[in-house]
C-alpha atoms as a PDB file:
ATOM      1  CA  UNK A   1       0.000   0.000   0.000  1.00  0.00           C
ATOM      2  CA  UNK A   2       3.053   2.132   0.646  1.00  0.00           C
ATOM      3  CA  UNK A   3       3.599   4.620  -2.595  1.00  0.00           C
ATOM      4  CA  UNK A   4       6.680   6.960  -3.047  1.00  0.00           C
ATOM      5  CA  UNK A   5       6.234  10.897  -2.978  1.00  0.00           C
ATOM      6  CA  UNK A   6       8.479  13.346  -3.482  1.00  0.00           C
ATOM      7  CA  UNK A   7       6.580  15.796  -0.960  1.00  0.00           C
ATOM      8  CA  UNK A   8       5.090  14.720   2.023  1.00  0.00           C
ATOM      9  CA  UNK A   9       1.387  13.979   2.383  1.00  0.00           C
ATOM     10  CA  UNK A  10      -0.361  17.490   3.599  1.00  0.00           C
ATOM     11  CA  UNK A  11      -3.235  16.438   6.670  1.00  0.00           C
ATOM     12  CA  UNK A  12      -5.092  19.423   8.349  1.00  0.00           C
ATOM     13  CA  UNK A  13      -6.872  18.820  11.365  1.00  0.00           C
ATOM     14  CA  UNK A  14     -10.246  21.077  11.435  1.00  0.00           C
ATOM     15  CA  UNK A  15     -11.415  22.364  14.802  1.00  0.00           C
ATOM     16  CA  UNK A  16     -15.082  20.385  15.404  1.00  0.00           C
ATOM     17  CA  UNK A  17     -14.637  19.339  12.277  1.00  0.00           C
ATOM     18  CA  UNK A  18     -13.284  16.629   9.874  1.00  0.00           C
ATOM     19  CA  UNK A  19      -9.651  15.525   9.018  1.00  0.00           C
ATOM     20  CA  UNK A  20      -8.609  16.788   5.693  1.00  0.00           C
ATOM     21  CA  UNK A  21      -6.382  15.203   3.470  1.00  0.00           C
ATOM     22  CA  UNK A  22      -4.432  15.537   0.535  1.00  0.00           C
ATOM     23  CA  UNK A  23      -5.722  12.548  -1.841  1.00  0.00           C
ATOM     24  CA  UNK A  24      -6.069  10.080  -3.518  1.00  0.00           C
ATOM     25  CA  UNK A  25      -6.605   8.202  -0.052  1.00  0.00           C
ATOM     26  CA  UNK A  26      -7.167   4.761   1.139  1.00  0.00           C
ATOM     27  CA  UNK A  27      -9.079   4.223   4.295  1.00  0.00           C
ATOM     28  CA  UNK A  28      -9.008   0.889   6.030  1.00  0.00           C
ATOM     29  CA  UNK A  29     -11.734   0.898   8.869  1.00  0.00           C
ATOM     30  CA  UNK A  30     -11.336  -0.944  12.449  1.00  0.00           C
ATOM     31  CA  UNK A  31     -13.480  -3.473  10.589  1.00  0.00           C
ATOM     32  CA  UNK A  32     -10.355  -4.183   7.750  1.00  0.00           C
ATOM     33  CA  UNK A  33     -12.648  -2.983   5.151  1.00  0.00           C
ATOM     34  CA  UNK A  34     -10.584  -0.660   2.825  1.00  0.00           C
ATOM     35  CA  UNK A  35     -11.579   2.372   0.967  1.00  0.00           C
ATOM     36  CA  UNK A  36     -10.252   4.661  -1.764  1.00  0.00           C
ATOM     37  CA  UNK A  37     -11.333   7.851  -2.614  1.00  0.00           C
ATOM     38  CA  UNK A  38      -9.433   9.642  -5.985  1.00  0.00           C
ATOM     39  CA  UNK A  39     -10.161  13.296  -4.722  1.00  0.00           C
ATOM     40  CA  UNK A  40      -7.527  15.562  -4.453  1.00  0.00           C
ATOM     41  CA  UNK A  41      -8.272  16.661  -0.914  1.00  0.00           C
ATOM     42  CA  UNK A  42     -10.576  14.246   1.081  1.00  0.00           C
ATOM     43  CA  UNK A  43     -12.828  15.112   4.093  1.00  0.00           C
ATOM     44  CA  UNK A  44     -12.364  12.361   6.680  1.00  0.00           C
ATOM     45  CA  UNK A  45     -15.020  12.161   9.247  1.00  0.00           C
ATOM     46  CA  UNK A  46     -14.292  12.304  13.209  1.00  0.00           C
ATOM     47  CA  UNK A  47     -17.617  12.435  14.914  1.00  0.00           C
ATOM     48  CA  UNK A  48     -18.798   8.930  13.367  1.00  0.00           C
ATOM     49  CA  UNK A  49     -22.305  10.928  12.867  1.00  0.00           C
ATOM     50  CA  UNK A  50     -21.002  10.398   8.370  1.00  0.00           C
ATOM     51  CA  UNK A  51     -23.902   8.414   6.677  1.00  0.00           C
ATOM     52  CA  UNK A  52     -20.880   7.772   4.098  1.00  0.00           C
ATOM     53  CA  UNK A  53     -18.482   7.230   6.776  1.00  0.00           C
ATOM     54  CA  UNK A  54     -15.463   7.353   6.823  1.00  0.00           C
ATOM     55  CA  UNK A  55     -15.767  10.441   4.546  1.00  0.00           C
ATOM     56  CA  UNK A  56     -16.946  13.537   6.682  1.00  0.00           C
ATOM     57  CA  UNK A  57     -20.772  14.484   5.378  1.00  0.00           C
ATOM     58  CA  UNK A  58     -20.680  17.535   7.474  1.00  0.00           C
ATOM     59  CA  UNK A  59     -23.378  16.439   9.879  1.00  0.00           C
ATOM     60  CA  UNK A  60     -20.921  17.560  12.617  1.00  0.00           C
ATOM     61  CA  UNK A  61     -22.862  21.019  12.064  1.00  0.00           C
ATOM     62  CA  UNK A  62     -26.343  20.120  12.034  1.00  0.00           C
ATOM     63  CA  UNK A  63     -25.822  18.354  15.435  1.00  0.00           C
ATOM     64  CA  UNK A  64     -23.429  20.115  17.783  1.00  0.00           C
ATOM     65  CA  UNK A  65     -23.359  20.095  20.968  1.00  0.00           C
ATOM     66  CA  UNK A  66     -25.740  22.234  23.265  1.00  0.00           C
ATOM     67  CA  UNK A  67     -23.894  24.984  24.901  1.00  0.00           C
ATOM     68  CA  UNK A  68     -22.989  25.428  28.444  1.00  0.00           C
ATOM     69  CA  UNK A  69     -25.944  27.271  30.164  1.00  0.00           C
ATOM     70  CA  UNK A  70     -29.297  25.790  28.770  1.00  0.00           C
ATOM     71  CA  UNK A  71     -28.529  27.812  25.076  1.00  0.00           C
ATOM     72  CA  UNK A  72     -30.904  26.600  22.522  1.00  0.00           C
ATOM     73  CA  UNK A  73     -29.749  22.595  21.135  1.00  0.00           C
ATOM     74  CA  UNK A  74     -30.091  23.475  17.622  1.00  0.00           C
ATOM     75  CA  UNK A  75     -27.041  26.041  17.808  1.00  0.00           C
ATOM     76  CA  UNK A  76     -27.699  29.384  16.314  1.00  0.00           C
ATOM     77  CA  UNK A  77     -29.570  27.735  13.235  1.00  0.00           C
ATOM     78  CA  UNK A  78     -33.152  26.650  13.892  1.00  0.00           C
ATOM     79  CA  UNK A  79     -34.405  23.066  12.869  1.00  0.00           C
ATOM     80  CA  UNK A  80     -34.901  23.934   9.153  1.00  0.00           C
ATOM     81  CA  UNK A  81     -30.991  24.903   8.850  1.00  0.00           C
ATOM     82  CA  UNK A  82     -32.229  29.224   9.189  1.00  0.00           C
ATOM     83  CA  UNK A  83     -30.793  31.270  11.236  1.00  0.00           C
ATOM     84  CA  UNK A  84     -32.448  32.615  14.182  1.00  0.00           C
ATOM     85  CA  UNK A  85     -33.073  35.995  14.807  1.00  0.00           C
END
């Protein structure tokens, strides 16, 4: 699986977010099941909450964590994905 570069491969780590790297990408899972994506940059989910886990579907932001302090649990976008006034 190992493949020579001349650069090293570039991975940014997103606050509350995903892990983003440069591609192509393979992904083996705790289960052994191995998979490729041919992007150039690939989104690689850390919250498990993915419905195409591994790759990061962004549903880290439509269910973050309430606040500290009984704030509202949708965060500062209401259930339809508007933001409240």
């Amino acid at each position: 699986m190992p493949c020579e570069r001349d650069t090293p491969r570039r991975v940014v780590v997103e606050p509350s977010g995903p892990v983003l790297v440069e591609g192509p990408v393979t992904v083996v899972a705790d289960d052994g099941e191995a998979v490729t994506s041919d992007r150039f940059m690939v989104a690689i989910c850390t919250c498990r909450r993915s419905r195409s886990y591994p790759w990061c579907d962004t549903s880290h932001r439509r269910r973050s964590r309430p606040a500290r302090g009984g704030t509202d649990p949708s965060g500062p976008c209401g259930e339809n994905g508007e933001e409240q006034a």
